[in-house]
C-alpha atoms as a PDB file:
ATOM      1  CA  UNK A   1     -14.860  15.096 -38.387  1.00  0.00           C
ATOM      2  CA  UNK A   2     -11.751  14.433 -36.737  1.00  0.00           C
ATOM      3  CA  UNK A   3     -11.438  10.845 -34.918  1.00  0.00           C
ATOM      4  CA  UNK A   4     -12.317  10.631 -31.371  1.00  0.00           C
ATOM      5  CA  UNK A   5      -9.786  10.365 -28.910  1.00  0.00           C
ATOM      6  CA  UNK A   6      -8.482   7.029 -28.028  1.00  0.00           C
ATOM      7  CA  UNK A   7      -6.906   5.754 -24.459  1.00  0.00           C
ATOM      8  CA  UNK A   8      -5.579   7.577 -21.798  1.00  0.00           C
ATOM      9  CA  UNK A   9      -3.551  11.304 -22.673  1.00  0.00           C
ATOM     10  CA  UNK A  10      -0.426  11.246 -21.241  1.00  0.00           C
ATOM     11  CA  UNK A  11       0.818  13.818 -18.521  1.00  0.00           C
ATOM     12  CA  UNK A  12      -2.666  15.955 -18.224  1.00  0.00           C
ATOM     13  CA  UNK A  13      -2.701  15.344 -14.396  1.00  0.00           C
ATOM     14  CA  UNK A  14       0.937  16.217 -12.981  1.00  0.00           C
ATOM     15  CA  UNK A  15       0.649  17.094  -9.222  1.00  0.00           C
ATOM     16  CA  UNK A  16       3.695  18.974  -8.496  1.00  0.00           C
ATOM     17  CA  UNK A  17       5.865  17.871  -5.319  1.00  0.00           C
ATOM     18  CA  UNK A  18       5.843  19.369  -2.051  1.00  0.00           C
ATOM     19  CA  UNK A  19       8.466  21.365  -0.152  1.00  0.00           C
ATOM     20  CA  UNK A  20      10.880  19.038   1.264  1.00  0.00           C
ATOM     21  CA  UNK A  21      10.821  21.139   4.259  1.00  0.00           C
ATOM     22  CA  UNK A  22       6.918  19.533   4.581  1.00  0.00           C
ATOM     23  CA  UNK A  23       7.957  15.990   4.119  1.00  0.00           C
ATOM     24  CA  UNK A  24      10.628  16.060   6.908  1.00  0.00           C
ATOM     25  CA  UNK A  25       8.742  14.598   9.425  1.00  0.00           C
ATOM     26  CA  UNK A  26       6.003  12.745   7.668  1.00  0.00           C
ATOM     27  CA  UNK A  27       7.074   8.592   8.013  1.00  0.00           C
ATOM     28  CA  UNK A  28       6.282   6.274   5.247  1.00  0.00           C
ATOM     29  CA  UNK A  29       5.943   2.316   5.288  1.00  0.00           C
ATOM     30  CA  UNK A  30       6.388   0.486   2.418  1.00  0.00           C
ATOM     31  CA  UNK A  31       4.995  -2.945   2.900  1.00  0.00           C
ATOM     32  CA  UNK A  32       5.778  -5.933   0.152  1.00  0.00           C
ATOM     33  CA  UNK A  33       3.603  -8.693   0.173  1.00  0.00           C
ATOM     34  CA  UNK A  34       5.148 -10.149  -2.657  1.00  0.00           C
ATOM     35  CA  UNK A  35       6.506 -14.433  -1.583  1.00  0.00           C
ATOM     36  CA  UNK A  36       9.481 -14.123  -4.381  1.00  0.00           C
ATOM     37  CA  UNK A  37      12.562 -15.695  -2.354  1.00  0.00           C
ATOM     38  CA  UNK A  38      15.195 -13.576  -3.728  1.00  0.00           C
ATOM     39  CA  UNK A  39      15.586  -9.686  -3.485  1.00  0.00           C
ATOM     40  CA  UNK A  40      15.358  -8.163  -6.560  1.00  0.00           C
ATOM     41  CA  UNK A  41      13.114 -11.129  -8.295  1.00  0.00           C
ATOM     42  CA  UNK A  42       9.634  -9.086  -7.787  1.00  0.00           C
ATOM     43  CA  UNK A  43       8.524  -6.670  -9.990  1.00  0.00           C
ATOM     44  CA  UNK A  44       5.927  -4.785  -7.281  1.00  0.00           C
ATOM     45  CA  UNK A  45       8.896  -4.925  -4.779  1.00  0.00           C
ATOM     46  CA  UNK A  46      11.297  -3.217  -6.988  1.00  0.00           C
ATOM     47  CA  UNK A  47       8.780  -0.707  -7.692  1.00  0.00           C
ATOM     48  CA  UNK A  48       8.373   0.036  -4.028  1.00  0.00           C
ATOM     49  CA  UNK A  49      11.713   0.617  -3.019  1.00  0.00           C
ATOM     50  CA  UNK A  50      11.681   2.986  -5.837  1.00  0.00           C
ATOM     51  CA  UNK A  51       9.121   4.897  -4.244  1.00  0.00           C
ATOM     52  CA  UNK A  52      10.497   4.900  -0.975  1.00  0.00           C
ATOM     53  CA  UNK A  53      13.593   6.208  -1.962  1.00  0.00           C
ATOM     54  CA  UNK A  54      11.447   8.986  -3.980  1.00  0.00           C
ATOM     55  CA  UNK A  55      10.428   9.642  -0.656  1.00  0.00           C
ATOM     56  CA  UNK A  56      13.344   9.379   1.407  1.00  0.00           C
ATOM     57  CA  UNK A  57      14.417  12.507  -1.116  1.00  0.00           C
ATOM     58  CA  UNK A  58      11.816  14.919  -0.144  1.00  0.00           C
ATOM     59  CA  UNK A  59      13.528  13.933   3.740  1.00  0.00           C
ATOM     60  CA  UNK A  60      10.506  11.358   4.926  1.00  0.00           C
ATOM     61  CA  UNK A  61      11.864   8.697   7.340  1.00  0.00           C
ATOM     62  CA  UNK A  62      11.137   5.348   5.492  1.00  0.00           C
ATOM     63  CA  UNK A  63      10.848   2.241   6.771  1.00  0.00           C
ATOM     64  CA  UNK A  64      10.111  -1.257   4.534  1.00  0.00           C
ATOM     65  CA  UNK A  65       8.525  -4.678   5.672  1.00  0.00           C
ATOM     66  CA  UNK A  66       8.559  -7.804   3.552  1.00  0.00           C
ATOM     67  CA  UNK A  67       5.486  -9.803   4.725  1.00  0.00           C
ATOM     68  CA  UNK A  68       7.238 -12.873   3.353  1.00  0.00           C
ATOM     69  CA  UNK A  69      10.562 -12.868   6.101  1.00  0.00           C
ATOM     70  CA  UNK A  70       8.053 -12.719   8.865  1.00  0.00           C
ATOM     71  CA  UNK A  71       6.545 -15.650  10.806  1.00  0.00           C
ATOM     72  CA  UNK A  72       2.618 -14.636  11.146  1.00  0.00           C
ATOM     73  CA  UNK A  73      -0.118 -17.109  11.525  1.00  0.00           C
ATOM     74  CA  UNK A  74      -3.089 -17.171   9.752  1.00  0.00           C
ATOM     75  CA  UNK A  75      -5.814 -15.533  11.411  1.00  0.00           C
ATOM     76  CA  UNK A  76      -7.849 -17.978  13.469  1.00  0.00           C
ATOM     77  CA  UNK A  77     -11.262 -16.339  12.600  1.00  0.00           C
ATOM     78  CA  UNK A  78     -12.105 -15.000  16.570  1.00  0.00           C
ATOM     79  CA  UNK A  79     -14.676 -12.400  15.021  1.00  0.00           C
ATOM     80  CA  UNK A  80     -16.890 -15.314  13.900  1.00  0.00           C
ATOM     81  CA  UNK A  81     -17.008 -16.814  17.327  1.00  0.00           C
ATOM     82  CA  UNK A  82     -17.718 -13.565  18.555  1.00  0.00           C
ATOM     83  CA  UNK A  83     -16.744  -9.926  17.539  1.00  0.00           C
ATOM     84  CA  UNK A  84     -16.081  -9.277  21.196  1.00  0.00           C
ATOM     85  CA  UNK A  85     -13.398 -12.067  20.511  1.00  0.00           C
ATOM     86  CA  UNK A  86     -11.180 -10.201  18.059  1.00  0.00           C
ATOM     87  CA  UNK A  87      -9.397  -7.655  20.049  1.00  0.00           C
ATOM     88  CA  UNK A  88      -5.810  -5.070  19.911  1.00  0.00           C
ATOM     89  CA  UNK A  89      -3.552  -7.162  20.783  1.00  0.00           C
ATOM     90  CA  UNK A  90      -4.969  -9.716  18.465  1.00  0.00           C
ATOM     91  CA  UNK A  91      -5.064 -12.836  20.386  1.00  0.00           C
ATOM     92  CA  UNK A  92      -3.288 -15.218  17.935  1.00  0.00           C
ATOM     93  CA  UNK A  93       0.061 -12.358  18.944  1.00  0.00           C
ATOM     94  CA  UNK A  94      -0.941 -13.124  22.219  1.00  0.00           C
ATOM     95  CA  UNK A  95      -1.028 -17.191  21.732  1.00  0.00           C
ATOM     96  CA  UNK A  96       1.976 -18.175  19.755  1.00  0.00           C
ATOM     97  CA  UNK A  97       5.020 -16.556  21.243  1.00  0.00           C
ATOM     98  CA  UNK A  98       6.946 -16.847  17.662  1.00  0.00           C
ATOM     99  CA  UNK A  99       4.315 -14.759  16.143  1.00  0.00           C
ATOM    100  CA  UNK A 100       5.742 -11.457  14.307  1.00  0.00           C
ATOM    101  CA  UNK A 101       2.737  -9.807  13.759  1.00  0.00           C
ATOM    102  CA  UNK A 102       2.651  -6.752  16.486  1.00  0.00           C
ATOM    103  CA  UNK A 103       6.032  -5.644  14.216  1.00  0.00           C
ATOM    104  CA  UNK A 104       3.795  -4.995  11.646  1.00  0.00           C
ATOM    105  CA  UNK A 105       1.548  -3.443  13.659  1.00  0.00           C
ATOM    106  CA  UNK A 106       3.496  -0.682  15.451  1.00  0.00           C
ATOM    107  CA  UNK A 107       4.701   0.079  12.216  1.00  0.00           C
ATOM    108  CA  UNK A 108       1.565   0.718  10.384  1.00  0.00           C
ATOM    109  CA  UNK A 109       0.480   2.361  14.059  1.00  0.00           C
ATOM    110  CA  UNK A 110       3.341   4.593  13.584  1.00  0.00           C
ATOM    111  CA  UNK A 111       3.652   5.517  10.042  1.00  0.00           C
ATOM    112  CA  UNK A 112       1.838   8.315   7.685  1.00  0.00           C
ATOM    113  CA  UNK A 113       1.893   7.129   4.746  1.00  0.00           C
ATOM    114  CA  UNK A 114       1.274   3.327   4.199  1.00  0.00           C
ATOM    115  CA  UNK A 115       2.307   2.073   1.045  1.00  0.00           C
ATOM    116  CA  UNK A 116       1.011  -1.641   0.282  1.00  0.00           C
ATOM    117  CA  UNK A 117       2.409  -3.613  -2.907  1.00  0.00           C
ATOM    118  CA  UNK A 118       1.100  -7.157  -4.513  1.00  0.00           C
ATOM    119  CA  UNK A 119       1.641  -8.257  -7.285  1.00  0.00           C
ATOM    120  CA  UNK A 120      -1.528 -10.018  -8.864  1.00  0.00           C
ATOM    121  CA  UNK A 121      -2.309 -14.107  -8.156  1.00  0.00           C
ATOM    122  CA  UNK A 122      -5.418 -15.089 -10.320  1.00  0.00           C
ATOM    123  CA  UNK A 123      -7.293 -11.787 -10.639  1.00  0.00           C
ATOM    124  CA  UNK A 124      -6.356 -11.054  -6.707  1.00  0.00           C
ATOM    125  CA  UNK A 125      -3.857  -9.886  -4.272  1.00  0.00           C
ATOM    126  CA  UNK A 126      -1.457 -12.033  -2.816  1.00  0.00           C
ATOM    127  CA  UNK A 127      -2.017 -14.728  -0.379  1.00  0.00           C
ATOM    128  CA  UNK A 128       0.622 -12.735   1.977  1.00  0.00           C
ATOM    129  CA  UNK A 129      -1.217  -9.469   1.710  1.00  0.00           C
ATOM    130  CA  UNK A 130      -4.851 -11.602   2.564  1.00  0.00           C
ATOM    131  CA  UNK A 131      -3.155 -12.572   5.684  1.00  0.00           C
ATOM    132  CA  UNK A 132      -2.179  -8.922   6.170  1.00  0.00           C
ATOM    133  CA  UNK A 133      -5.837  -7.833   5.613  1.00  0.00           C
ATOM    134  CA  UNK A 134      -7.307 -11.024   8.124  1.00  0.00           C
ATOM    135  CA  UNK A 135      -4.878 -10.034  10.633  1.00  0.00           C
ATOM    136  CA  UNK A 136      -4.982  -6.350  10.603  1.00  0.00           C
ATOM    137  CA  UNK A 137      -9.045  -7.057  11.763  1.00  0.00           C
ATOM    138  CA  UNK A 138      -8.353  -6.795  14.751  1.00  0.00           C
ATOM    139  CA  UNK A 139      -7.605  -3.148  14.348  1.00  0.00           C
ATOM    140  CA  UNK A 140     -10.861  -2.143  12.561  1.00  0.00           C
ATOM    141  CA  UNK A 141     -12.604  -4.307  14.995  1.00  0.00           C
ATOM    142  CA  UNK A 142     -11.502  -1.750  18.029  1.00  0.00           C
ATOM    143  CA  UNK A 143     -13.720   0.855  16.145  1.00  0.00           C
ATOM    144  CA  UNK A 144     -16.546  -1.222  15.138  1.00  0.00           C
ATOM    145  CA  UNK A 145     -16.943  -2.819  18.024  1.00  0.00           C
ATOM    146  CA  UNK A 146     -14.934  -0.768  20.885  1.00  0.00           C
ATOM    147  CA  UNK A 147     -15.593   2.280  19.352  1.00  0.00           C
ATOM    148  CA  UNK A 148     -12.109   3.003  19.436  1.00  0.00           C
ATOM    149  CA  UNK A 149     -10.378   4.692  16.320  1.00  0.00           C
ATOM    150  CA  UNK A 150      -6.812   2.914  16.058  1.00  0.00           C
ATOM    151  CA  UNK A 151      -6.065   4.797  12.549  1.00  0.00           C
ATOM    152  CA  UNK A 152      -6.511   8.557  12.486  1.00  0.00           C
ATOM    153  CA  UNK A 153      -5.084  10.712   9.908  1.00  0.00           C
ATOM    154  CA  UNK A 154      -3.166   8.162   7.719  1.00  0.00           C
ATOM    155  CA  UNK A 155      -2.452   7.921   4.598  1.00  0.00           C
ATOM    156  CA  UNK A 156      -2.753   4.689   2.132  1.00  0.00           C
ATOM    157  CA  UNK A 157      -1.429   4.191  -1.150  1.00  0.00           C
ATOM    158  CA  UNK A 158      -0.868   0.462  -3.580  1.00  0.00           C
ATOM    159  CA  UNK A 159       1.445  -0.730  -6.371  1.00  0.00           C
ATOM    160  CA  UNK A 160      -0.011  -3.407  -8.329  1.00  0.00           C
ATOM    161  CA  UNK A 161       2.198  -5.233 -10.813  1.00  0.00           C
ATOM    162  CA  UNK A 162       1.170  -8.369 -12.752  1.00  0.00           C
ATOM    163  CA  UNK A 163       0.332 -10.045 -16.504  1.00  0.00           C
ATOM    164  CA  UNK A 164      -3.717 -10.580 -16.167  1.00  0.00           C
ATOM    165  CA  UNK A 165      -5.765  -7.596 -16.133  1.00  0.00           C
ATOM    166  CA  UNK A 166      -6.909  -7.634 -12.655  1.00  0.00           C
ATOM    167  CA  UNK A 167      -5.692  -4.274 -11.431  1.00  0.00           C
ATOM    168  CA  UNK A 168      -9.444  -2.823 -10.969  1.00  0.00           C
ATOM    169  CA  UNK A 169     -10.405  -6.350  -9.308  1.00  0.00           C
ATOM    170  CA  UNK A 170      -7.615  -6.209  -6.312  1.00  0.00           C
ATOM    171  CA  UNK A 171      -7.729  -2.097  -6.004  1.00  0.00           C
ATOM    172  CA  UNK A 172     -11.768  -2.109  -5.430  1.00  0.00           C
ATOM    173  CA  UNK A 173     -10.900  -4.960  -2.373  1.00  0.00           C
ATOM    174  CA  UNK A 174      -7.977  -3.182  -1.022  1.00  0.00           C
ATOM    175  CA  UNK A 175      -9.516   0.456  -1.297  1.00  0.00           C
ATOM    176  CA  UNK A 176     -12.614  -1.163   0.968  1.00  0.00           C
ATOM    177  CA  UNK A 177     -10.238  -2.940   3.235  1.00  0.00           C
ATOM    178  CA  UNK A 178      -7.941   0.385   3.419  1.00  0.00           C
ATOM    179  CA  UNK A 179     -11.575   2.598   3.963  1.00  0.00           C
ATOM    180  CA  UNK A 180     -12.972   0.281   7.257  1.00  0.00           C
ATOM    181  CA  UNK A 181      -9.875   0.569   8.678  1.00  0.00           C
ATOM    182  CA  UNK A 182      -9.458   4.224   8.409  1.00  0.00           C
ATOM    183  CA  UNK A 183      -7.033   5.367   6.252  1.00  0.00           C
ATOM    184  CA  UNK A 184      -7.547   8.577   3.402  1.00  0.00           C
ATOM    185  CA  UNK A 185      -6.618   7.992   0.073  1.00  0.00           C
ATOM    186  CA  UNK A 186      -5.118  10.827  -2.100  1.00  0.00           C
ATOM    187  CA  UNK A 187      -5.728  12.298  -5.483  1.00  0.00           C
ATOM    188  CA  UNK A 188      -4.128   8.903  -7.347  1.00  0.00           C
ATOM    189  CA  UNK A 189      -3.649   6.184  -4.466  1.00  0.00           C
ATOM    190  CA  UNK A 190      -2.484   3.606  -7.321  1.00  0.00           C
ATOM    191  CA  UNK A 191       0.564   2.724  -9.390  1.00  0.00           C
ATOM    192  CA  UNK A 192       0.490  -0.528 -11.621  1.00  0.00           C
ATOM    193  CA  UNK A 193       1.812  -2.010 -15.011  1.00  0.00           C
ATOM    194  CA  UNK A 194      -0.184  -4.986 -16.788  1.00  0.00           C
ATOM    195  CA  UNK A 195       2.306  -7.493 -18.523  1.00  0.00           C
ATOM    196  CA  UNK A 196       1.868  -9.136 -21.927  1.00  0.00           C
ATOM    197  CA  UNK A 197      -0.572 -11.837 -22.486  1.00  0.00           C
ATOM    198  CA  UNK A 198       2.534 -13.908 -22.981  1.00  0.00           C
ATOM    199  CA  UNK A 199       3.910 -14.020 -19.662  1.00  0.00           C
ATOM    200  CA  UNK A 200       7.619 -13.242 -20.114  1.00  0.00           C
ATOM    201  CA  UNK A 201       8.376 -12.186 -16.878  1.00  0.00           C
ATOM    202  CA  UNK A 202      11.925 -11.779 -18.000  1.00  0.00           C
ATOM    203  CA  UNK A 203      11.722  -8.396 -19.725  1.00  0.00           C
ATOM    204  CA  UNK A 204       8.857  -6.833 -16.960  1.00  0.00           C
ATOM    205  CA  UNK A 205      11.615  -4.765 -14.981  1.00  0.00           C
ATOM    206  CA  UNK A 206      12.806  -3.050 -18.128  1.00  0.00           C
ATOM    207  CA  UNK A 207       9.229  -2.302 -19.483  1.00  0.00           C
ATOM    208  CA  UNK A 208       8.264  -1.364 -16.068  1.00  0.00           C
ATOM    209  CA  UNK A 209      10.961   1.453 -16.081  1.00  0.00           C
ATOM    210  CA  UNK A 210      10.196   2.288 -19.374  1.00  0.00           C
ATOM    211  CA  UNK A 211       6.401   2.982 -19.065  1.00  0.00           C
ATOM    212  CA  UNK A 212       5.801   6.524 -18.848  1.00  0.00           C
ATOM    213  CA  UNK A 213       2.124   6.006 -17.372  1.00  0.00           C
ATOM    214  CA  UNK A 214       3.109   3.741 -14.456  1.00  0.00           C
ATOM    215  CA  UNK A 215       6.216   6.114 -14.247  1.00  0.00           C
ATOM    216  CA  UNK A 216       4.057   9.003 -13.906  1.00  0.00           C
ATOM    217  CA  UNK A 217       1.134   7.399 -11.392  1.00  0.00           C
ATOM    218  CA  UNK A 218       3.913   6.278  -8.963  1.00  0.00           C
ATOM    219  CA  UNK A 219       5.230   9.890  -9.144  1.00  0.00           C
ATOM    220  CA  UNK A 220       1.573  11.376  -8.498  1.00  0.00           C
ATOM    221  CA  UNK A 221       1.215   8.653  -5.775  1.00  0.00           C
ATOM    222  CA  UNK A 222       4.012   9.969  -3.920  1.00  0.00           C
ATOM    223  CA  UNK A 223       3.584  13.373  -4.427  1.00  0.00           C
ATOM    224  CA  UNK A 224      -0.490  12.994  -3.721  1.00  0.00           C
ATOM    225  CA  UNK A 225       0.507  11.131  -0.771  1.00  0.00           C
ATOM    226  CA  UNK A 226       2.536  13.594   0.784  1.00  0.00           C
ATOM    227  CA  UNK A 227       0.311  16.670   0.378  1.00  0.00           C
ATOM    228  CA  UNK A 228      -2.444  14.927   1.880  1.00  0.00           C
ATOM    229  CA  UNK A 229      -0.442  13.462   4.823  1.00  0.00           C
ATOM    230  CA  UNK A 230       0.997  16.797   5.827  1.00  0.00           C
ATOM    231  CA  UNK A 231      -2.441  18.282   5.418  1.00  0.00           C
ATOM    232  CA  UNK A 232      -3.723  15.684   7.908  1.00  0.00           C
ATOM    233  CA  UNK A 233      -0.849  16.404  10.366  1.00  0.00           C
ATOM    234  CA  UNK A 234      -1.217  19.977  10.441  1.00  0.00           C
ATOM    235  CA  UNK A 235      -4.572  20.901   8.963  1.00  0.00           C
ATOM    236  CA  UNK A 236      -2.590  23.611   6.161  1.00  0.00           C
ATOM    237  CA  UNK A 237      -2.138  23.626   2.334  1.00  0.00           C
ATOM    238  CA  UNK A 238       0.623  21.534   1.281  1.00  0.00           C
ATOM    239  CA  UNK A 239       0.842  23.919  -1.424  1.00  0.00           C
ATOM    240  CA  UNK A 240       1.667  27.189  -0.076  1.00  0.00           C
END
């Protein structure tokens, strides 16, 4: 009896790209919520900007945020006071004048394809991407409560990159987040790599690079990503 099979089988689900004529006019965000100080330093950042330039070949506009060189308050929990409370423009944008929140905003607003990176902190996203999720509330709240959908036909993708095996763990709580405030996911909406157990960070951008199965899910994310975004926009078959 031969042995059963063992782990995942590499390259059974290739999604083929779309036209680039498709992608012309579909806009992607790339959003890092990674707090390493230097360019270049994070892993899930790196990995990012490799997507968007993926995309930027098929002829999508691309645009990147890094949470971490923006000044946005924590979210000052107006929904618990009373839902009525937590309203587009959120009010902390409102309050605090140096508040660069509404960038991010009109950015996701704008965009077609959202593309959200962490690396993992203790078996969770990162406390920049939390703040993201508090202060983006305000936009699910105009639907829940105002009955007014802020986030039609977008599409949301992640990139999680870290040495614990909590990829699972912060994809379940980003997926739900991602669902209320309604965005689609495609076919594979992830792309992560899971370090050694020793923690050499040192090496991670060379493994990274070399790992044909994160290699391959960030090339399915983009190419999943962009089939169901243009089917959104114009309601046809990416693939004809």
């Amino acid at each position: 009896m031969p042995a059963p099979l063992v782990g995942r089988k590499f390259g059974v689900n290739i999604i083929p790209p779309i036209e680039k004529e498709k992608a012309r006019n579909i806009k992607v965000l790339g959003i890092s919520g990674s707090s390493r100080q230097e360019a270049g330093m994070s892993k899930s950042e790196r990995l990012l900007l490799q997507a968007l330039e993926q995309y930027t070949g098929y002829g999508c506009t691309t645009r990147f945020i890094r949470l971490k060189d923006l000044k946005i308050y924590n979210c000052e929990g107006n929904y618990s006071e009373d839902p009525s409370y937590c309203t587009y423009p959120c009010q902390s944008s409102l309050k605090y004048d140096d508040d660069e929140m509404q960038a991010v905003y009109d950015a996701v607003l704008d965009c077609d394809i959202m593309i959200l990176a962490t690396p993992i902190r203790w078996n969770n996203h990162s406390a920049l991407v939390q703040k993201f999720v508090e202060r983006m509330n305000c936009i699910e709240n105009q639907y829940s409560w105002f009955g007014n959908r802020m986030i039609k036909n977008k599409v949301a993708g992640l990139i999680i990159i870290g040495h614990v095996d909590g990829i699972q763990h912060v994809a379940g709580n980003l997926l739900n987040f991602l669902a209320w405030l309604g965005f689609h996911t495609p076919e594979v909406v992830i792309a992560s790599w899971v370090g050694e157990n020793d923690e050499d960070t040192t090496r991670d951008w060379e493994l990274i690079r070399e790992n044909r199965y994160t290699q391959e899910d960030l090339q399915n994310l983009i190419h999943s990503s962009l089939r169901l975004a243009f089917n959104l926009k114009t309601g046809g078959q990416a693939g004809e």
